[in-house]
Each structure stands twice: as structure tokens, then as C-alpha cells.
N, C-alpha and C. Protein backbone atom coordinates (compact mmCIF):
# COMPACT_ATOMS: atom_id res chain seq x y z
N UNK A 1 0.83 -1.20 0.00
CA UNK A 1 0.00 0.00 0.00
C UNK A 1 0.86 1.26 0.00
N UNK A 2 2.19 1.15 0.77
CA UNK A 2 2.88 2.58 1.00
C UNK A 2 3.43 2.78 -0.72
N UNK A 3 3.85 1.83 -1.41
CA UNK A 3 4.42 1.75 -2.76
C UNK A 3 3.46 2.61 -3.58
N UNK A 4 2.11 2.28 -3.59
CA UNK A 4 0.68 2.38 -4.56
C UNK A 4 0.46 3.63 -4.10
N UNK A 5 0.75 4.17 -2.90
CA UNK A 5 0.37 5.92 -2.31
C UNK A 5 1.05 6.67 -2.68
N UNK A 6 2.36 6.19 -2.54
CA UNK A 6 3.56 6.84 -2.76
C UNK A 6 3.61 7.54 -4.66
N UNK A 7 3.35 6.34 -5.54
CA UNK A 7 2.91 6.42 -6.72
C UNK A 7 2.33 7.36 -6.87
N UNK A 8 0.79 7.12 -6.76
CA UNK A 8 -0.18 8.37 -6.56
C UNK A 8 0.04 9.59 -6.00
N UNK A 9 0.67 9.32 -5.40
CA UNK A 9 0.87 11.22 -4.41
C UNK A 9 2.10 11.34 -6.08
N UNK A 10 2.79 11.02 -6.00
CA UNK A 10 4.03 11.46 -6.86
C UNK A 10 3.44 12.07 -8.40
N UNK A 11 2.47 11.22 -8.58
CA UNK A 11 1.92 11.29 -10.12
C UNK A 11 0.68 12.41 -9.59
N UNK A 12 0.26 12.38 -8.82
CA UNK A 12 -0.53 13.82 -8.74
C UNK A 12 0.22 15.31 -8.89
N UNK A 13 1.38 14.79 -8.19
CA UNK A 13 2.28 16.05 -7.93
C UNK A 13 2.75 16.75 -9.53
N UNK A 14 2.84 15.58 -9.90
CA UNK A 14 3.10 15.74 -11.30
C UNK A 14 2.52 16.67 -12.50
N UNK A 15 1.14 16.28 -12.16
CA UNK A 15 0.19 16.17 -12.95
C UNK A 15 -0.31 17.91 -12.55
N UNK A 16 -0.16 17.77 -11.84
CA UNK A 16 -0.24 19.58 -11.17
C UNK A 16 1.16 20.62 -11.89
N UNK A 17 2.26 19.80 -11.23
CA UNK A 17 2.85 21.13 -12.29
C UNK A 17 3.08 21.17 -13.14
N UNK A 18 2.47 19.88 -13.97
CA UNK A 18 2.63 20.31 -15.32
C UNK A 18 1.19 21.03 -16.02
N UNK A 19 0.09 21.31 -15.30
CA UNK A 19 -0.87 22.62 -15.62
C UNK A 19 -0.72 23.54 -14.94
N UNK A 20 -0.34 23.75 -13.75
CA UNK A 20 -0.12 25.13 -12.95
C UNK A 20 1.42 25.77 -12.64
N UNK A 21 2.57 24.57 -13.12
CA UNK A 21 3.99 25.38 -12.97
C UNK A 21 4.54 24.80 -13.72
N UNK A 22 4.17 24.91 -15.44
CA UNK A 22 5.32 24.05 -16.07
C UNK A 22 6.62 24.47 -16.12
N UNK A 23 7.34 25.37 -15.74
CA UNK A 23 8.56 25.47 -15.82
C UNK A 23 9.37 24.38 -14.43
N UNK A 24 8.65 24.26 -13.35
CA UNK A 24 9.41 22.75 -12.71
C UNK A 24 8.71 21.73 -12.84
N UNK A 25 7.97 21.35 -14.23
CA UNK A 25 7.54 19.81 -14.26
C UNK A 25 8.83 19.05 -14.58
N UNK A 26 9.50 19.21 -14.99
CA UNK A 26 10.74 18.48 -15.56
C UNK A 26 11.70 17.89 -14.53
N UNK A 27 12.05 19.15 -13.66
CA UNK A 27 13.06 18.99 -12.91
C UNK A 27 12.15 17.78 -11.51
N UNK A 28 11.01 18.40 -11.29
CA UNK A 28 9.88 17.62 -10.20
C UNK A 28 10.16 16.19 -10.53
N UNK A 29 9.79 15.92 -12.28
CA UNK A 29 9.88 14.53 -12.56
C UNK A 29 10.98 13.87 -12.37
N UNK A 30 12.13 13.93 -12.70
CA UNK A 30 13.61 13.92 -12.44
C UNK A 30 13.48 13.54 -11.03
N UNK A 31 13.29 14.45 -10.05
CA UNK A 31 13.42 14.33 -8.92
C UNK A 31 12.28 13.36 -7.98
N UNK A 32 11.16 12.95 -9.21
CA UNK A 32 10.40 11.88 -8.44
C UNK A 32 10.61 10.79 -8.84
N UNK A 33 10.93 10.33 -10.19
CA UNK A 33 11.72 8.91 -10.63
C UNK A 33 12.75 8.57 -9.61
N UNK A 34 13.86 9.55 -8.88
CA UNK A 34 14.78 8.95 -8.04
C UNK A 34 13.98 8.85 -6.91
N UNK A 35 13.12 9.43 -6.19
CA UNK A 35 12.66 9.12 -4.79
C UNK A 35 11.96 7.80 -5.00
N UNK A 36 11.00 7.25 -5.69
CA UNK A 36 10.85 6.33 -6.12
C UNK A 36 11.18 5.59 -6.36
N UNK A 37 12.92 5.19 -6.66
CA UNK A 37 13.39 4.32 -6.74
C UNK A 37 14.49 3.58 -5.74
N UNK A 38 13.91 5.10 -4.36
CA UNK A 38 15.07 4.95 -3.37
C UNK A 38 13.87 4.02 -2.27
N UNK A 39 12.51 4.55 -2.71
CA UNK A 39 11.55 3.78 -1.99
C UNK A 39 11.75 2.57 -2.29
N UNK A 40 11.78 2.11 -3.88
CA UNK A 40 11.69 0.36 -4.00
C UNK A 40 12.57 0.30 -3.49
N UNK A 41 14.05 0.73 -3.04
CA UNK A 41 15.00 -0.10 -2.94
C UNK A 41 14.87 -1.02 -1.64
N UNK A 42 14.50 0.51 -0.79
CA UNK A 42 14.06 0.28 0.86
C UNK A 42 13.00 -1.20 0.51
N UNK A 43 12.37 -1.26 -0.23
CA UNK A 43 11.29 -2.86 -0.15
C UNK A 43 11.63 -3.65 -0.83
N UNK A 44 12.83 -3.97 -1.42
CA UNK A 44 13.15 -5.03 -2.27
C UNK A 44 13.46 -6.36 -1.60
N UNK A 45 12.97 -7.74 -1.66
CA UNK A 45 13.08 -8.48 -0.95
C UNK A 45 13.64 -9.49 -1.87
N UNK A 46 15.05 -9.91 -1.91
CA UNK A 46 15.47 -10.43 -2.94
C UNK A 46 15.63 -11.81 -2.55
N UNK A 47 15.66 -13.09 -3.44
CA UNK A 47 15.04 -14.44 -3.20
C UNK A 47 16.73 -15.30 -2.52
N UNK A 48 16.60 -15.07 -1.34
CA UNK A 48 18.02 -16.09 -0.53
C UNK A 48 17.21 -17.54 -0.26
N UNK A 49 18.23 -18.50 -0.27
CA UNK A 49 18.06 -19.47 -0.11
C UNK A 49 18.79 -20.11 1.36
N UNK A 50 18.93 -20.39 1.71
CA UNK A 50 20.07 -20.70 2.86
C UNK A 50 21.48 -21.94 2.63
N UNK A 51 22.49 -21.63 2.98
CA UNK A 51 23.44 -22.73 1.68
C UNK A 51 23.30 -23.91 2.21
N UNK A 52 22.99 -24.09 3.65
CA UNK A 52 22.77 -25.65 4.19
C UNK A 52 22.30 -25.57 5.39
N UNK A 53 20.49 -26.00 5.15
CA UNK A 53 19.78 -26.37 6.54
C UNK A 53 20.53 -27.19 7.35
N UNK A 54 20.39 -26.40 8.64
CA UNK A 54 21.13 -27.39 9.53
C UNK A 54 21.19 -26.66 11.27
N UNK A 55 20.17 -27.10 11.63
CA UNK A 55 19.65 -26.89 12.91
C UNK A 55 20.91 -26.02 13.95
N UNK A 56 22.57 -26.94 13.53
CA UNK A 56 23.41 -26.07 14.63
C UNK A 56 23.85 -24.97 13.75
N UNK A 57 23.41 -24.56 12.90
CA UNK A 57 23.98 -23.10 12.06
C UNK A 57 22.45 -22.23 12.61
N UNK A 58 23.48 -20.80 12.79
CA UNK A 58 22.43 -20.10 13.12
C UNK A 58 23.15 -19.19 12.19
N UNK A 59 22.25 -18.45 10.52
CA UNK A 59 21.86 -18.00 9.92
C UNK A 59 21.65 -16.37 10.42
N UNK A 60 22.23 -15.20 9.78
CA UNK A 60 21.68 -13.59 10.20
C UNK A 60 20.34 -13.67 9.64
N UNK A 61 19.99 -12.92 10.36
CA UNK A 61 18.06 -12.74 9.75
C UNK A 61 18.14 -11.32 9.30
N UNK A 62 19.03 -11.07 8.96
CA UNK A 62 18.90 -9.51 8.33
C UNK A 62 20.86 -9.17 7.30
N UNK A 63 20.23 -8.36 6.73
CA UNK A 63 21.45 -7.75 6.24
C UNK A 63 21.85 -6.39 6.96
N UNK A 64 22.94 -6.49 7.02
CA UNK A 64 23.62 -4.97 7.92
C UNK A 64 25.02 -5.23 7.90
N UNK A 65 25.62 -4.56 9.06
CA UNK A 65 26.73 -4.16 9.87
C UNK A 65 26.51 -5.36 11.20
N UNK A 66 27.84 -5.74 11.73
CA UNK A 66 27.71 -6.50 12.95
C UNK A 66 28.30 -5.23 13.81
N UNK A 67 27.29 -4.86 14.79
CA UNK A 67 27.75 -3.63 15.38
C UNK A 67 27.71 -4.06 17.17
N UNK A 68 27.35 -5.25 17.49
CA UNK A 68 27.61 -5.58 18.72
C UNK A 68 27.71 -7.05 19.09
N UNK A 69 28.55 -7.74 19.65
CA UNK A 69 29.41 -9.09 20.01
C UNK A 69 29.69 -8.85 21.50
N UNK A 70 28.61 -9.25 22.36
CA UNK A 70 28.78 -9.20 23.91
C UNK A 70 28.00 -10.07 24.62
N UNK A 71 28.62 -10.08 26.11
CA UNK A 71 27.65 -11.38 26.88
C UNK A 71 27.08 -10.28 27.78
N UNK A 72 25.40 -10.56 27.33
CA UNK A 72 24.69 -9.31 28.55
C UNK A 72 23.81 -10.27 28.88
N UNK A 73 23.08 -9.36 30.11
CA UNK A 73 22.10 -10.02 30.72
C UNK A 73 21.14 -9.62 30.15
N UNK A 74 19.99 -10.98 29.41
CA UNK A 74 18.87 -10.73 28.41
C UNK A 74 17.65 -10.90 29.77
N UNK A 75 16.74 -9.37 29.94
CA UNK A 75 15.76 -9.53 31.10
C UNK A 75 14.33 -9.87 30.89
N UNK A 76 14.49 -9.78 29.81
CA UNK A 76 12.86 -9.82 29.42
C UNK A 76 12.16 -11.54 29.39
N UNK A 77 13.03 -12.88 28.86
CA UNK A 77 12.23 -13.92 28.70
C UNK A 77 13.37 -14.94 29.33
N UNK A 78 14.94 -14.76 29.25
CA UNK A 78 15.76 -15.63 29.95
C UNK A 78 15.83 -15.08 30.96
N UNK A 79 16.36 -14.30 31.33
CA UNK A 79 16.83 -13.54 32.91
C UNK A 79 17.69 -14.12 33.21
N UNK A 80 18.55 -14.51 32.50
CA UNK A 80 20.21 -14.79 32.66
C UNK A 80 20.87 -14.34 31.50
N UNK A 81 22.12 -14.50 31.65
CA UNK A 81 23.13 -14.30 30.69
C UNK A 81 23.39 -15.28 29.22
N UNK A 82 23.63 -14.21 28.32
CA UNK A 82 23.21 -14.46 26.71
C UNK A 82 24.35 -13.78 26.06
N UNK A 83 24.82 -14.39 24.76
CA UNK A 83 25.60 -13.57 23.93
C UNK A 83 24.89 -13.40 22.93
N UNK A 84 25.03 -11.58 22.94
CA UNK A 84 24.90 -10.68 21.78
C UNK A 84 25.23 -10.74 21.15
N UNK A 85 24.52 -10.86 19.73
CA UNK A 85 24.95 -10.63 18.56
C UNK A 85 23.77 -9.39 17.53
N UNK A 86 24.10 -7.88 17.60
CA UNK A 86 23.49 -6.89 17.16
C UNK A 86 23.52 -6.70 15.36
N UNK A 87 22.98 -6.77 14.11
CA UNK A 87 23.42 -6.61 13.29
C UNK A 87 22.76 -4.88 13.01
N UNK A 88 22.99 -3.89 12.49
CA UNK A 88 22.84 -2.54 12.43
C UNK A 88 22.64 -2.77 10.74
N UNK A 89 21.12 -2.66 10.72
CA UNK A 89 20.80 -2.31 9.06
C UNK A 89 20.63 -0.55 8.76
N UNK A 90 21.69 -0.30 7.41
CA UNK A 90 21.28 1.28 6.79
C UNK A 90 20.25 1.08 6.28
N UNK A 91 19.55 2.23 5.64
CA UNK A 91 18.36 2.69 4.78
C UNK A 91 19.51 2.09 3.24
N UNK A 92 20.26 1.45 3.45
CA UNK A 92 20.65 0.79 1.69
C UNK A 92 20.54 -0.28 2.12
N UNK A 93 20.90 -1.04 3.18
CA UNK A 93 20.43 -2.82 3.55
C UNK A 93 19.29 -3.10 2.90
N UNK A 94 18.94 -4.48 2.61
CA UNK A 94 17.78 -5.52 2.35
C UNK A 94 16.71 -5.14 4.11
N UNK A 95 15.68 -4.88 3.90
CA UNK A 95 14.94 -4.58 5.02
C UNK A 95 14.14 -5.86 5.96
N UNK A 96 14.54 -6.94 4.69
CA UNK A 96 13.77 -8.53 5.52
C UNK A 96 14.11 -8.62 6.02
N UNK A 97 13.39 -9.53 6.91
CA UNK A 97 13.93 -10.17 8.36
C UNK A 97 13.34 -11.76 8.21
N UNK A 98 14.67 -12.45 8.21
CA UNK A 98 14.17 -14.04 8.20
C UNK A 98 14.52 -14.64 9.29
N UNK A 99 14.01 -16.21 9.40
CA UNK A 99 14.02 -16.78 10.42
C UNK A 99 15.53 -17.09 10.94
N UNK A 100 16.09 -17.35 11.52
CA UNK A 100 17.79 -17.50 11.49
C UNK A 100 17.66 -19.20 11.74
N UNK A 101 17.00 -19.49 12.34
CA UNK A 101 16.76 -21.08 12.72
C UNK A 101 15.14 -21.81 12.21
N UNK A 102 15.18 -23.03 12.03
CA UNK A 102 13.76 -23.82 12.13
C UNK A 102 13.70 -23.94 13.86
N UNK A 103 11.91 -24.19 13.80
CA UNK A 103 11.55 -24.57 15.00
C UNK A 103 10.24 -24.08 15.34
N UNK A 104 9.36 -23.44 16.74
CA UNK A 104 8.61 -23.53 16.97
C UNK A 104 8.65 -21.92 17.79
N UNK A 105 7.74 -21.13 17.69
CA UNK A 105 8.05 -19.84 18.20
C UNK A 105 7.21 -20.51 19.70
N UNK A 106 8.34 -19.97 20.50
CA UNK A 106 7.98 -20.03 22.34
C UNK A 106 6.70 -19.07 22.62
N UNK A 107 7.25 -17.81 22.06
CA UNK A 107 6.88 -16.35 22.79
C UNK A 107 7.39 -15.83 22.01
N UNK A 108 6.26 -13.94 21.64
CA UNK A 108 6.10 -12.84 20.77
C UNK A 108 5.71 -12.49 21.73
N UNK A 109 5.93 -11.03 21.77
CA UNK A 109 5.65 -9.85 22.22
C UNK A 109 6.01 -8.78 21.39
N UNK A 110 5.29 -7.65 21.27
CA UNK A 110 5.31 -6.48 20.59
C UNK A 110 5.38 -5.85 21.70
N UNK A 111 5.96 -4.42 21.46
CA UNK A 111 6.39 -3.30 22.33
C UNK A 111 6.76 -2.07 21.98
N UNK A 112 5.90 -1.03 21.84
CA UNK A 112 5.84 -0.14 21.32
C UNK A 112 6.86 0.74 22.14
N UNK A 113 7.27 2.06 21.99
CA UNK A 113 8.77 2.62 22.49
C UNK A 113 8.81 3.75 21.70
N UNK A 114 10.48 4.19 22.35
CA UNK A 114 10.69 5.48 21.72
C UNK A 114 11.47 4.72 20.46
N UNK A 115 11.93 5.64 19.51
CA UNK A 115 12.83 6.01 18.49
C UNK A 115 14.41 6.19 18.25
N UNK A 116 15.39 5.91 19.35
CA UNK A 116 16.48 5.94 18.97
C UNK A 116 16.94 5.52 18.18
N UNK A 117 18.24 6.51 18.19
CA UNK A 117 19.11 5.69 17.30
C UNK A 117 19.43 4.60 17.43
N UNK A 118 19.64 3.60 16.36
CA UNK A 118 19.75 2.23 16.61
C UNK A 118 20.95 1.41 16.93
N UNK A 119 21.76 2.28 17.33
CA UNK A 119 22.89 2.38 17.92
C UNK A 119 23.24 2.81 19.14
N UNK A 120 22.07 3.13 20.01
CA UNK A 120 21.93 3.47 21.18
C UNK A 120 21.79 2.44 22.29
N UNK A 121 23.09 2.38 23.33
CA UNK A 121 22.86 1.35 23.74
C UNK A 121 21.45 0.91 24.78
N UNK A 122 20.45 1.76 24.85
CA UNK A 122 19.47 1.93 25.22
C UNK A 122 17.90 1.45 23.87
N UNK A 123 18.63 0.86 23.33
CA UNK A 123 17.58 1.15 21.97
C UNK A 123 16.95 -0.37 22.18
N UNK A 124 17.78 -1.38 22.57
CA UNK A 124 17.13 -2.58 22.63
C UNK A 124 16.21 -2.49 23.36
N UNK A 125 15.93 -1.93 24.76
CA UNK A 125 14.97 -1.81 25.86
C UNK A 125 13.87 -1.01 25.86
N UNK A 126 14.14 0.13 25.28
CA UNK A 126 13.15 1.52 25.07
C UNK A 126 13.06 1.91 23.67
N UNK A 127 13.34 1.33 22.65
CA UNK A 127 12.40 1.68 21.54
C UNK A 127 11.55 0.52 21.14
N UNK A 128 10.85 0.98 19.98
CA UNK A 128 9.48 0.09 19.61
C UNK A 128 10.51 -1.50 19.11
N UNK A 129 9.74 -2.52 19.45
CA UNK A 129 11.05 -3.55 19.19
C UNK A 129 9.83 -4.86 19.36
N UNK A 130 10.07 -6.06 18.48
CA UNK A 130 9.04 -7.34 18.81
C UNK A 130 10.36 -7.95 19.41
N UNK A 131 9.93 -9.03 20.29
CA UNK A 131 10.63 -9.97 21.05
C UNK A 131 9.95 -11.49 20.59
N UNK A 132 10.63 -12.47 19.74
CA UNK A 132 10.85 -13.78 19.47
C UNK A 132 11.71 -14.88 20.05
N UNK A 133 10.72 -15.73 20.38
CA UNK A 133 12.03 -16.95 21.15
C UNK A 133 11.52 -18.06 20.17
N UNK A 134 12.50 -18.40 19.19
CA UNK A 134 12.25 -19.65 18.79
C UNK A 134 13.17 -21.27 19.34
N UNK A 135 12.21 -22.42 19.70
CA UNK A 135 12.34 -23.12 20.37
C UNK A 135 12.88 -24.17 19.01
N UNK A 136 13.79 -24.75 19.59
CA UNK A 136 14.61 -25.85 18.57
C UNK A 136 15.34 -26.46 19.59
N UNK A 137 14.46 -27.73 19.13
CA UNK A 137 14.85 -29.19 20.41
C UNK A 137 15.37 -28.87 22.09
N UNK A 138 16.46 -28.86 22.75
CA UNK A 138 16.21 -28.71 23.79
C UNK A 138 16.97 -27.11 24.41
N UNK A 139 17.25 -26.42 23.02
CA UNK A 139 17.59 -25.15 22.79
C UNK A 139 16.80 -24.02 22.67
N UNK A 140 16.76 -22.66 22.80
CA UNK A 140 16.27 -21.62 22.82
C UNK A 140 16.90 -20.35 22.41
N UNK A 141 16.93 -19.60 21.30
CA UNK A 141 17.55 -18.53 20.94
C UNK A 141 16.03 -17.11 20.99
N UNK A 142 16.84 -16.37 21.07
CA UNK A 142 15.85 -15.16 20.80
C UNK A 142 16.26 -14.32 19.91
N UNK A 143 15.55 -13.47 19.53
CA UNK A 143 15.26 -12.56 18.05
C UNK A 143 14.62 -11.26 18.40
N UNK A 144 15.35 -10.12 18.44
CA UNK A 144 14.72 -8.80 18.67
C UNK A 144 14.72 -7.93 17.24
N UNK A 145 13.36 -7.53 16.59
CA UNK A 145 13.39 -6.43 15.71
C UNK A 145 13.32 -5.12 16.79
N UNK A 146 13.94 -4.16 15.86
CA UNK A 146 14.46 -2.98 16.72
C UNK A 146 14.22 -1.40 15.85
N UNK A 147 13.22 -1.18 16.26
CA UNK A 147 13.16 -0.06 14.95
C UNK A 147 13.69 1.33 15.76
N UNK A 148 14.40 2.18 14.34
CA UNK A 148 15.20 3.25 14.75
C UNK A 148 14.56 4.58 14.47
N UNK A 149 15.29 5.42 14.14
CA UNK A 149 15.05 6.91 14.32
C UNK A 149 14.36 7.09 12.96
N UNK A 150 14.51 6.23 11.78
CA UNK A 150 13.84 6.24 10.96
C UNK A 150 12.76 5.38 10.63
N UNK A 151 12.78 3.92 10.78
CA UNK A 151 12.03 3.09 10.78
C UNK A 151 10.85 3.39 11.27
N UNK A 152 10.33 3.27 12.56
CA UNK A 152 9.35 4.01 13.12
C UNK A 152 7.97 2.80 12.86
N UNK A 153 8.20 1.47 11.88
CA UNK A 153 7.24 0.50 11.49
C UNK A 153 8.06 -0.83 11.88
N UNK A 154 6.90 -1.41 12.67
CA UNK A 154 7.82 -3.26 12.33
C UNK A 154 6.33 -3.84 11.80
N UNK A 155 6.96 -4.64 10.94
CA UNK A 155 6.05 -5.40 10.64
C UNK A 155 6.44 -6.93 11.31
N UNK A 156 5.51 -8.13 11.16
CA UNK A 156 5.57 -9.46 11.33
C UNK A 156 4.70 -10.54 10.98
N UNK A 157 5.20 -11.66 10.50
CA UNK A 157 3.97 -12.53 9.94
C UNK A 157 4.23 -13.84 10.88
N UNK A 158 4.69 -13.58 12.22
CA UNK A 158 4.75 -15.12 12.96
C UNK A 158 3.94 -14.66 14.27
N UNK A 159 3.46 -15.90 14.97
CA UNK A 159 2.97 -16.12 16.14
C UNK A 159 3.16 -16.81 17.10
N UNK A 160 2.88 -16.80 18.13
CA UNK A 160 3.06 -17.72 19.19
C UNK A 160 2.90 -18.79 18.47
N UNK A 161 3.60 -20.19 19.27
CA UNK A 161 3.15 -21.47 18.55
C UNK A 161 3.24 -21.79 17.07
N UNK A 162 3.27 -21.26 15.95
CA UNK A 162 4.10 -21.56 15.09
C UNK A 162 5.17 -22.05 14.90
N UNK A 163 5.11 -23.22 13.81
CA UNK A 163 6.24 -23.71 13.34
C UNK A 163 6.64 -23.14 12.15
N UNK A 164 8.10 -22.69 12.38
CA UNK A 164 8.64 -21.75 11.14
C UNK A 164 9.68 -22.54 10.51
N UNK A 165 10.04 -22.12 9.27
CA UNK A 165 11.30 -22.73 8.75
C UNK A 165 12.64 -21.74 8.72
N UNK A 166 13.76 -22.14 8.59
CA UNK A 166 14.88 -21.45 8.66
C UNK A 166 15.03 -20.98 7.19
N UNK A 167 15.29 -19.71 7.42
CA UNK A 167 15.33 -18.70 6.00
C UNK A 167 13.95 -18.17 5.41
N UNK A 168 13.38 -18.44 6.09
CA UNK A 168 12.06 -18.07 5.62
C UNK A 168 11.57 -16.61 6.14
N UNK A 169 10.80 -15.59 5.54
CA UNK A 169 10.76 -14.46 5.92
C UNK A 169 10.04 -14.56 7.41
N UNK A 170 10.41 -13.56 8.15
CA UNK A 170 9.47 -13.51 9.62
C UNK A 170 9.00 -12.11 9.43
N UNK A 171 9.63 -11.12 8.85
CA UNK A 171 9.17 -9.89 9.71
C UNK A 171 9.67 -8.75 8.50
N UNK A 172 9.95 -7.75 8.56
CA UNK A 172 10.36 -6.27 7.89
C UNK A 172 10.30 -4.66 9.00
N UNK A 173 11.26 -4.27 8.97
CA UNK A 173 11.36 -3.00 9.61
C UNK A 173 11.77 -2.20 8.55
N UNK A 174 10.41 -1.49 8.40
CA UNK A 174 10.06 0.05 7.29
C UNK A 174 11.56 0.66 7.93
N UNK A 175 12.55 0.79 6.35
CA UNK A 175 13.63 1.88 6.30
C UNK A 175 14.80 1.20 7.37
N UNK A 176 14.34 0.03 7.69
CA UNK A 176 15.67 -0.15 8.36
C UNK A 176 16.07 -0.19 9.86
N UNK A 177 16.51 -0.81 10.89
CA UNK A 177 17.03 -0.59 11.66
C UNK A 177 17.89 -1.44 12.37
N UNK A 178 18.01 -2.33 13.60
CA UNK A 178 18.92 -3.49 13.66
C UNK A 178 18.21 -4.48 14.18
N UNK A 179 18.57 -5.64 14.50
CA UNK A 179 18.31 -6.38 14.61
C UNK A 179 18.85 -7.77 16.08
N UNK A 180 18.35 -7.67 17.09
CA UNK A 180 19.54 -8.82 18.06
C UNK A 180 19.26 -10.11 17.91
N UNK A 181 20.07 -10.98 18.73
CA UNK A 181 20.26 -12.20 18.69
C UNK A 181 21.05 -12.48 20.01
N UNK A 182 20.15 -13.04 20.55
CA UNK A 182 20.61 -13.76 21.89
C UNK A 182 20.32 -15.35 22.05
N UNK A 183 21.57 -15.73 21.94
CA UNK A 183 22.47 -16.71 21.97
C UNK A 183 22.85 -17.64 23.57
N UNK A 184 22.72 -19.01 23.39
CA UNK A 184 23.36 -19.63 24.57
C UNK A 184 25.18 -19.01 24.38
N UNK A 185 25.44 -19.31 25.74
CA UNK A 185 26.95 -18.70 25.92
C UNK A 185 27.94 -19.50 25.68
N UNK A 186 27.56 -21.16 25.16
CA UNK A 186 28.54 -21.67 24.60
C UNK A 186 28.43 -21.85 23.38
N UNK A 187 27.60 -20.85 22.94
CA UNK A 187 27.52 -20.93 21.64
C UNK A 187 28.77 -20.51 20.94
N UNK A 188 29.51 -20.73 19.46
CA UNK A 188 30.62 -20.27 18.78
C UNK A 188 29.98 -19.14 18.05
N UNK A 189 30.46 -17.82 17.96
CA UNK A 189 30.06 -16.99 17.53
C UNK A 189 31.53 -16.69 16.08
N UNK A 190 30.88 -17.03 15.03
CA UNK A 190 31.52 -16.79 13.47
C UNK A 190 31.45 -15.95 12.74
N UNK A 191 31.09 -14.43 13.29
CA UNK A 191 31.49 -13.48 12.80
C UNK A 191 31.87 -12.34 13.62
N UNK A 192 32.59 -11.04 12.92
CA UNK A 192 33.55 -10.49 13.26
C UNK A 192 32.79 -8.61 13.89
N UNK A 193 33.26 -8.06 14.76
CA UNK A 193 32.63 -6.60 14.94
C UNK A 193 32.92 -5.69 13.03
N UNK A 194 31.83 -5.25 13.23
CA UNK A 194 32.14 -4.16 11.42
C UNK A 194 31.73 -5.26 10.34
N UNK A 195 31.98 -6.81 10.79
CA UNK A 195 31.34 -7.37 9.56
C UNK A 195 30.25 -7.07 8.97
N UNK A 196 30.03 -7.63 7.39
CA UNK A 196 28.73 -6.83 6.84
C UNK A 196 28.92 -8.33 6.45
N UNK A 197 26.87 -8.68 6.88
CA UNK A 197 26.54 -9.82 6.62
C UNK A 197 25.23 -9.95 5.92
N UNK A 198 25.10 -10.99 5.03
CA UNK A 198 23.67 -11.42 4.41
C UNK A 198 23.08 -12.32 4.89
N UNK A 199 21.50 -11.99 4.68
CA UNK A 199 20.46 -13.10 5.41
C UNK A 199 20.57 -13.93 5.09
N UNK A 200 20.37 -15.20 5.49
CA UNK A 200 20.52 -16.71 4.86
C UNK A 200 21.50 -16.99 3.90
N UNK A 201 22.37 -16.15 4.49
CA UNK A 201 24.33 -16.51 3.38
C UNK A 201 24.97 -16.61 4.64
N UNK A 202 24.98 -15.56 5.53
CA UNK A 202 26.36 -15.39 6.59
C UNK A 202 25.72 -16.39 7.64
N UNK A 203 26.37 -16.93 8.07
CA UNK A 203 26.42 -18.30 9.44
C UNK A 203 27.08 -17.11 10.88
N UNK A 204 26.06 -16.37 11.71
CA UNK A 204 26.41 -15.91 12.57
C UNK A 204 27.05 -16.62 13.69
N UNK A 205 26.66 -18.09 14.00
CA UNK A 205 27.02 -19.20 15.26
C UNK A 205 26.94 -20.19 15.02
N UNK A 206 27.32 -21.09 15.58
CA UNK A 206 27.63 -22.45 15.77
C UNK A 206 26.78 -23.05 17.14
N UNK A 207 25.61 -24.07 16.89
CA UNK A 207 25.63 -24.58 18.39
C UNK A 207 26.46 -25.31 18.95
């Protein structure tokens, strides 16, 4: 729907100055073919496959930046200690969000919040953010969407009790923002701080 509005508002805009200001219909048009194409980019959901199902690979569910690798205390559904793994998507990242593992969702929660930056180490707790625990055999990982100063939308298509597959879409954050992953602590963590990783290509852990 935002694509089909976006259209319409643009082609109205259009359509106006070229009867009431034709001297900037030209430059307007120019300048709405690129906004338009900065919108698709933001929604392009391009077809990943995952290179090998396999329950102890845990898969990024997003494209970005790896902008945090730490052992914190996760309070909301473990209440013990977890390793972080933060990936930081720009407004040029892929905006999907896929499953990183198969299995069975524990617990969703939505949580509406402020807007930080998504780089704020406050942003996991107090901005708008869904909380996912997907359950795989006698293991448990969690999944935070995290929307930022721009994003301001999460979307999601999973629920409690669902069985999901690995690589499969879960979710989208409008324009971008990051994404966590909390991890058992003996988990092997296989990628690097600053790495730039793809969804269902980069192997974030090892169980």
C-alpha cells in the first residue's frame, strides 16, 4: 500500500505542475523517478536461499553491519546471561527479516517505544522492538526487531506457537534498523565486529 500511495501522491504532484507550474515539471519529474526508486530499494526483498539447513547453524536474519558481540544479561524472557549478537541495518540494507533457525516460536511480544538511534545502547529496551524466542529441540535462541530513528514500522507474519522454517521471511522493519540475537553462551560466535553480513548466506554461530 505505501508503494501504490507513494505512486499516486508522486503522479498527482506531477500532474499539477505540469498545468499550474510548467517550468518545474521536468526537474519535479527527475526528482520523483529517483525518490521512487530509493523507496523500491528500501522494499526489495530479494530471493536467498540458505546454503545448508542445519539446525546447529544459526543463519543472520537480516542484512547490515555487525555492530555488537557481547555477553549481557537478556531480562525480558531468559533472565540470565546471553551472547549478543546486534546486526545494524542502513536505509541501503535488504529490510527482511528471516528466520535464522527452524523450530517452533515459544513467545512474541510487541512493544511499542521510543525512536532511537539504533545504535543506542538503550535502543534494545526503550524503543518500539518485537521480542521472538524460537524453540529448537532442547535449545532456545531469541530474536529482537528494533526499529530506529527512521524506521518508526515493524512489521511481522509469525505467532506464538508456530512452526517456522529457517530462512524463511518472519518480519520487515520500514527503512531499516537493527536487529539482536541472543544466543546460549557456549555458543561459537563466526562473525567479526564491522562485519557486513547477508540473510541466509552469513552463518552468525555455531551450536
Amino acid at each position: 500500500m505505501l508503494l501504490i500511495g507513494a505512486a499516486l501522491l508522486l503522479l498527482i504532484l506531477n500532474i499539477a505542475a505540469a498545468r499550474f507550474w510548467p517550468i518545474a515539471f521536468w526537474p519535479l519529474l527527475v526528482l520523483s523517478v529517483v525518490l521512487y526508486g530509493i523507496i523500491l530499494q528500501f522494499f526489495r526483498n530479494p530471493v536467498r536461499e540458505v546454503l545448508v539447513a542445519d539446525q546447529n547453524l544459526i543463519y543472520a536474519p537480516a542484512d547490515g553491519r555487525v555492530c555488537v558481540i557481547e555477553e549481557v544479561f537478556e531480562n525480558e524472557y531468559f533472565k540470565d546471561k546471553r551472547l549478543q549478537v546486534s546486526i545494524f541495518m542502513s536505509p541501503f540494507n535488504v529490510h527482511v527479516n528471516r528466520n535464522p533457525v527452524s523450530g517452533i516460536i515459544h513467545y512474541f511480544r510487541y512493544h511499542p517505544g521510543k525512536y532511537l538511534v539504533a545504535w543506542h545502547p538503550k535502543s534494545s529496551t526503550e524503543n518500539e522492538r518485537t521480542t521472538v524466542v524460537y524453540g529448537l529441540g532442547n535449545t532456545e535462541i531469541l530474536m529482537r526487531q528494533i526499529a530506529g530513528a527512521l524506521a518508526k514500522r515493524i512489521k511481522w507474519y509469525i505467532g506464538e506457537g508456530d512452526e517456522v522454517q529457517q530462512g524463511h521471511d518472519m518480519g520487515f522493519i520500514k527503512f531499516g534498523s537493527r536487529v539482536d540475537l541472543y544466543l546460549p553462551l557456549d555458543a561459537k560466535i563466526e562473525v567479526t565486529m564491522n562485519q557486513q553480513v547477508k540473510g541466509n548466506k552469513t552463518v552468525v554461530a555455531r551450536l
